[in-house]
PDB file of N, CA and C in Angstrom:
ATOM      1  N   UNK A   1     111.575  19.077-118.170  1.00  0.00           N
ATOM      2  CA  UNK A   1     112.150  18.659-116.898  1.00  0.00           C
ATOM      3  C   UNK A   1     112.054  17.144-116.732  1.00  0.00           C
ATOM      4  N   UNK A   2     110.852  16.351-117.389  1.00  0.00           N
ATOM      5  CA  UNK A   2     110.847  15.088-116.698  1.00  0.00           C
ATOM      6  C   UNK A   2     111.931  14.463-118.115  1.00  0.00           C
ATOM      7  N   UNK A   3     112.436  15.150-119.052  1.00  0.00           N
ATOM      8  CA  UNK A   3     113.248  14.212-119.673  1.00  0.00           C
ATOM      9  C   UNK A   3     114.321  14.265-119.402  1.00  0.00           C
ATOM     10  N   UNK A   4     114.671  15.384-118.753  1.00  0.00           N
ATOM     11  CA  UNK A   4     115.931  15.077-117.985  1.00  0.00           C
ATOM     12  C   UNK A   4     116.420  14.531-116.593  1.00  0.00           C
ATOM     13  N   UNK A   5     115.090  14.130-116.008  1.00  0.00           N
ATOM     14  CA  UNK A   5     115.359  13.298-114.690  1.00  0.00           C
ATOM     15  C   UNK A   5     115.189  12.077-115.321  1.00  0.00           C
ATOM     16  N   UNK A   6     114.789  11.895-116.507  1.00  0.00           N
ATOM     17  CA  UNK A   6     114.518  10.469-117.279  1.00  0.00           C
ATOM     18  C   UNK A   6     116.391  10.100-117.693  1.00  0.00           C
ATOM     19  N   UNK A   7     116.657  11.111-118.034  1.00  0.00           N
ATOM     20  CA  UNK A   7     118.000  10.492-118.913  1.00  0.00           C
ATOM     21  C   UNK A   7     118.731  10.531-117.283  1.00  0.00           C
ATOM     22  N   UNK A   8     118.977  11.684-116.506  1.00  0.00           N
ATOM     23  CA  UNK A   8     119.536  11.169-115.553  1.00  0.00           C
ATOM     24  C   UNK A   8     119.777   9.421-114.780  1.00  0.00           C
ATOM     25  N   UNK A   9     118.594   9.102-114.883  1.00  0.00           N
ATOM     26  CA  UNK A   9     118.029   8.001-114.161  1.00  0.00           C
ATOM     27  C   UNK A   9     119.072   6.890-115.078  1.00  0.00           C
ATOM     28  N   UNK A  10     118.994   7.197-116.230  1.00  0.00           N
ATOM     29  CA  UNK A  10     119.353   5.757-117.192  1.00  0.00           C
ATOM     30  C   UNK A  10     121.027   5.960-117.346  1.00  0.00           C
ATOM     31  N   UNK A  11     121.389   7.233-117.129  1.00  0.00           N
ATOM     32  CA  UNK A  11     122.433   7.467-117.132  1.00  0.00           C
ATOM     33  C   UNK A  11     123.377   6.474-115.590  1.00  0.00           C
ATOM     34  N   UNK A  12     122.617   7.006-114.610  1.00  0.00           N
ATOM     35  CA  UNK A  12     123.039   6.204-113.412  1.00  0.00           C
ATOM     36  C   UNK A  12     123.105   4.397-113.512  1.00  0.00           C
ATOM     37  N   UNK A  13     121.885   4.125-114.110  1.00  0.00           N
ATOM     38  CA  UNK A  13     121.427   2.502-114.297  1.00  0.00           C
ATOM     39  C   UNK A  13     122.699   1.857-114.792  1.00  0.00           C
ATOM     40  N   UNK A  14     123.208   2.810-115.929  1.00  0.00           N
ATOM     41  CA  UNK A  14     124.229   2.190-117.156  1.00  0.00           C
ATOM     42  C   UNK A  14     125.503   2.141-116.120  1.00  0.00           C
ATOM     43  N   UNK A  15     125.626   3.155-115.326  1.00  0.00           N
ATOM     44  CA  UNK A  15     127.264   3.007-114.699  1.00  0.00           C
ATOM     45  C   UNK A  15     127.039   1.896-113.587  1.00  0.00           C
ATOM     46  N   UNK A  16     125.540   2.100-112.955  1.00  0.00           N
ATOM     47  CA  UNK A  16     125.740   1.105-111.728  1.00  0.00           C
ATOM     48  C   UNK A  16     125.942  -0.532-112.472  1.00  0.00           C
ATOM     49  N   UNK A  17     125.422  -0.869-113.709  1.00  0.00           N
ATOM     50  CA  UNK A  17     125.463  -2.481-114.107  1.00  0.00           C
ATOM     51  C   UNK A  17     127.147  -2.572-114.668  1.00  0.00           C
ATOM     52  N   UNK A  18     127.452  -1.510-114.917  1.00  0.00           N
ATOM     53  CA  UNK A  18     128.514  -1.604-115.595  1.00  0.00           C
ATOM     54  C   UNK A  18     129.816  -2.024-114.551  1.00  0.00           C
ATOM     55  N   UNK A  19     129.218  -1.038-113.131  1.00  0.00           N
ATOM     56  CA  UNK A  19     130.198  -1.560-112.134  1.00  0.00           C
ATOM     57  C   UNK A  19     129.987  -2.639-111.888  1.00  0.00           C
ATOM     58  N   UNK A  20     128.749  -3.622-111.662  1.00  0.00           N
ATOM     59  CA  UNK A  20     128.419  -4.646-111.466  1.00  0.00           C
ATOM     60  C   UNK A  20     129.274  -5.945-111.942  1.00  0.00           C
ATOM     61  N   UNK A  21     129.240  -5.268-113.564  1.00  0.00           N
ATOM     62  CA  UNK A  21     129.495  -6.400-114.455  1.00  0.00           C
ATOM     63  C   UNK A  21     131.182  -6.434-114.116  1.00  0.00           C
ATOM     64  N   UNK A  22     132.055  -5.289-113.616  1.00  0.00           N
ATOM     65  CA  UNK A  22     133.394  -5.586-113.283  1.00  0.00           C
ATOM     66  C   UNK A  22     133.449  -6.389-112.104  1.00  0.00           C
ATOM     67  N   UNK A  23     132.762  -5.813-110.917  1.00  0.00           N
ATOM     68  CA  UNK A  23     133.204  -6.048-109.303  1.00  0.00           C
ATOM     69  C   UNK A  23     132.876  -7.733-109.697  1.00  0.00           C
ATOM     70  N   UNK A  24     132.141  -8.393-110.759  1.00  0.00           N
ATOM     71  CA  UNK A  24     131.662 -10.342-111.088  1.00  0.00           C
ATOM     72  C   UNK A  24     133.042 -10.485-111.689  1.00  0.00           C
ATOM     73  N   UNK A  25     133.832  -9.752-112.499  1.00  0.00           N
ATOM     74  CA  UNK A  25     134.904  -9.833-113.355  1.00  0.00           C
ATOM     75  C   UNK A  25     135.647 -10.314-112.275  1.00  0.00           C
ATOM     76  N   UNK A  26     136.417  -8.978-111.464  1.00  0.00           N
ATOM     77  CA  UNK A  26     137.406  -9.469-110.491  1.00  0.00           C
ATOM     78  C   UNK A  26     136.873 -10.170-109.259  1.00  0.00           C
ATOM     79  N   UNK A  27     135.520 -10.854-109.041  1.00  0.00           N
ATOM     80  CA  UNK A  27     135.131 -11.689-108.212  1.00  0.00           C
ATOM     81  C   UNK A  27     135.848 -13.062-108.672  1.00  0.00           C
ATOM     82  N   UNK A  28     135.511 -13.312-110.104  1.00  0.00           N
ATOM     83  CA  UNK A  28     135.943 -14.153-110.822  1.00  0.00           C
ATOM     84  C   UNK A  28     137.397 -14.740-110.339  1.00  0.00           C
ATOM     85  N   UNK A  29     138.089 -13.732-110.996  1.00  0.00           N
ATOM     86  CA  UNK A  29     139.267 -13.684-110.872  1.00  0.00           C
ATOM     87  C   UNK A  29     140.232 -14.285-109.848  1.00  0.00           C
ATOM     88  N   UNK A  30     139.505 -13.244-109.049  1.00  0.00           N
ATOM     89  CA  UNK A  30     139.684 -13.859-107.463  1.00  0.00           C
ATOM     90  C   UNK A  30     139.467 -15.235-106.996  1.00  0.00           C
ATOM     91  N   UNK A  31     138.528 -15.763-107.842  1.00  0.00           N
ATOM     92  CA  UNK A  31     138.095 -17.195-107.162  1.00  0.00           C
ATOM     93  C   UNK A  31     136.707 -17.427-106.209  1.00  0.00           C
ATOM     94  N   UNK A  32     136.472 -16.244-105.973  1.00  0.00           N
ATOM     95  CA  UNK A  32     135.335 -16.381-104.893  1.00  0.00           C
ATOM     96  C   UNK A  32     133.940 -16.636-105.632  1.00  0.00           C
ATOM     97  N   UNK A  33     133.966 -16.490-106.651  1.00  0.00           N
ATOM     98  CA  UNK A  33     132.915 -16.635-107.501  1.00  0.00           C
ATOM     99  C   UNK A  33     132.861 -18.005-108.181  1.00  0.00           C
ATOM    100  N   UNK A  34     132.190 -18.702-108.534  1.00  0.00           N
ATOM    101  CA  UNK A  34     132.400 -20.013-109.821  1.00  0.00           C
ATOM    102  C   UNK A  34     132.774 -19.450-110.948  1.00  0.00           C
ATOM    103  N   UNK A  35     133.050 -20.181-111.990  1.00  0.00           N
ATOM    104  CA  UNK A  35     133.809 -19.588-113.289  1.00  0.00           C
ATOM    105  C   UNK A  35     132.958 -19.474-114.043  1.00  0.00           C
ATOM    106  N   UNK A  36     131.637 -20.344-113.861  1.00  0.00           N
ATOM    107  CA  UNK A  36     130.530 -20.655-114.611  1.00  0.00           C
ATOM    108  C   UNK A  36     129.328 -19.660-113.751  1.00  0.00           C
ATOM    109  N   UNK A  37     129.666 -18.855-112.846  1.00  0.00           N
ATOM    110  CA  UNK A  37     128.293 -18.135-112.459  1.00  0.00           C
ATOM    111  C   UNK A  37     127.979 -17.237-113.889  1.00  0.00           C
ATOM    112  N   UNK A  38     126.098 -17.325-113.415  1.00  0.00           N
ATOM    113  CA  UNK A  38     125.505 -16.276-114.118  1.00  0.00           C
ATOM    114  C   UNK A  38     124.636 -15.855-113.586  1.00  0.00           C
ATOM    115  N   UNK A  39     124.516 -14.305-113.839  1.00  0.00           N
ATOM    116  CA  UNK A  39     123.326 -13.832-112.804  1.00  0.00           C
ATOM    117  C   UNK A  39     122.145 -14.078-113.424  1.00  0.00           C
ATOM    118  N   UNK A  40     121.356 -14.225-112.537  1.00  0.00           N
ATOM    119  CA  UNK A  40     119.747 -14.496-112.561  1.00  0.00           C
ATOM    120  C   UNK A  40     118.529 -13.346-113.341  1.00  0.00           C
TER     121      UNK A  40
END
């Protein structure tokens, strides 16, 4: 049981950075962002 609330967990991690790493993409894009940001 705890290895599957383990993979759950990493499973979620991977989609939430992944959305992350788009919603900076079309921030970009947009302009609202610098061209040169990087996250911390």
């Amino acid at each position: 049981m705890d290895g599957t609330i383990g993979f759950l967990i990493a499973i979620f991690g991977f989609i939430a950075f992944v959305r992350i790493e788009k919603l900076i993409k079309e921030l970009k894009k947009k302009g609202i962002l610098d061209k040169d940001y990087k996250k911390e």
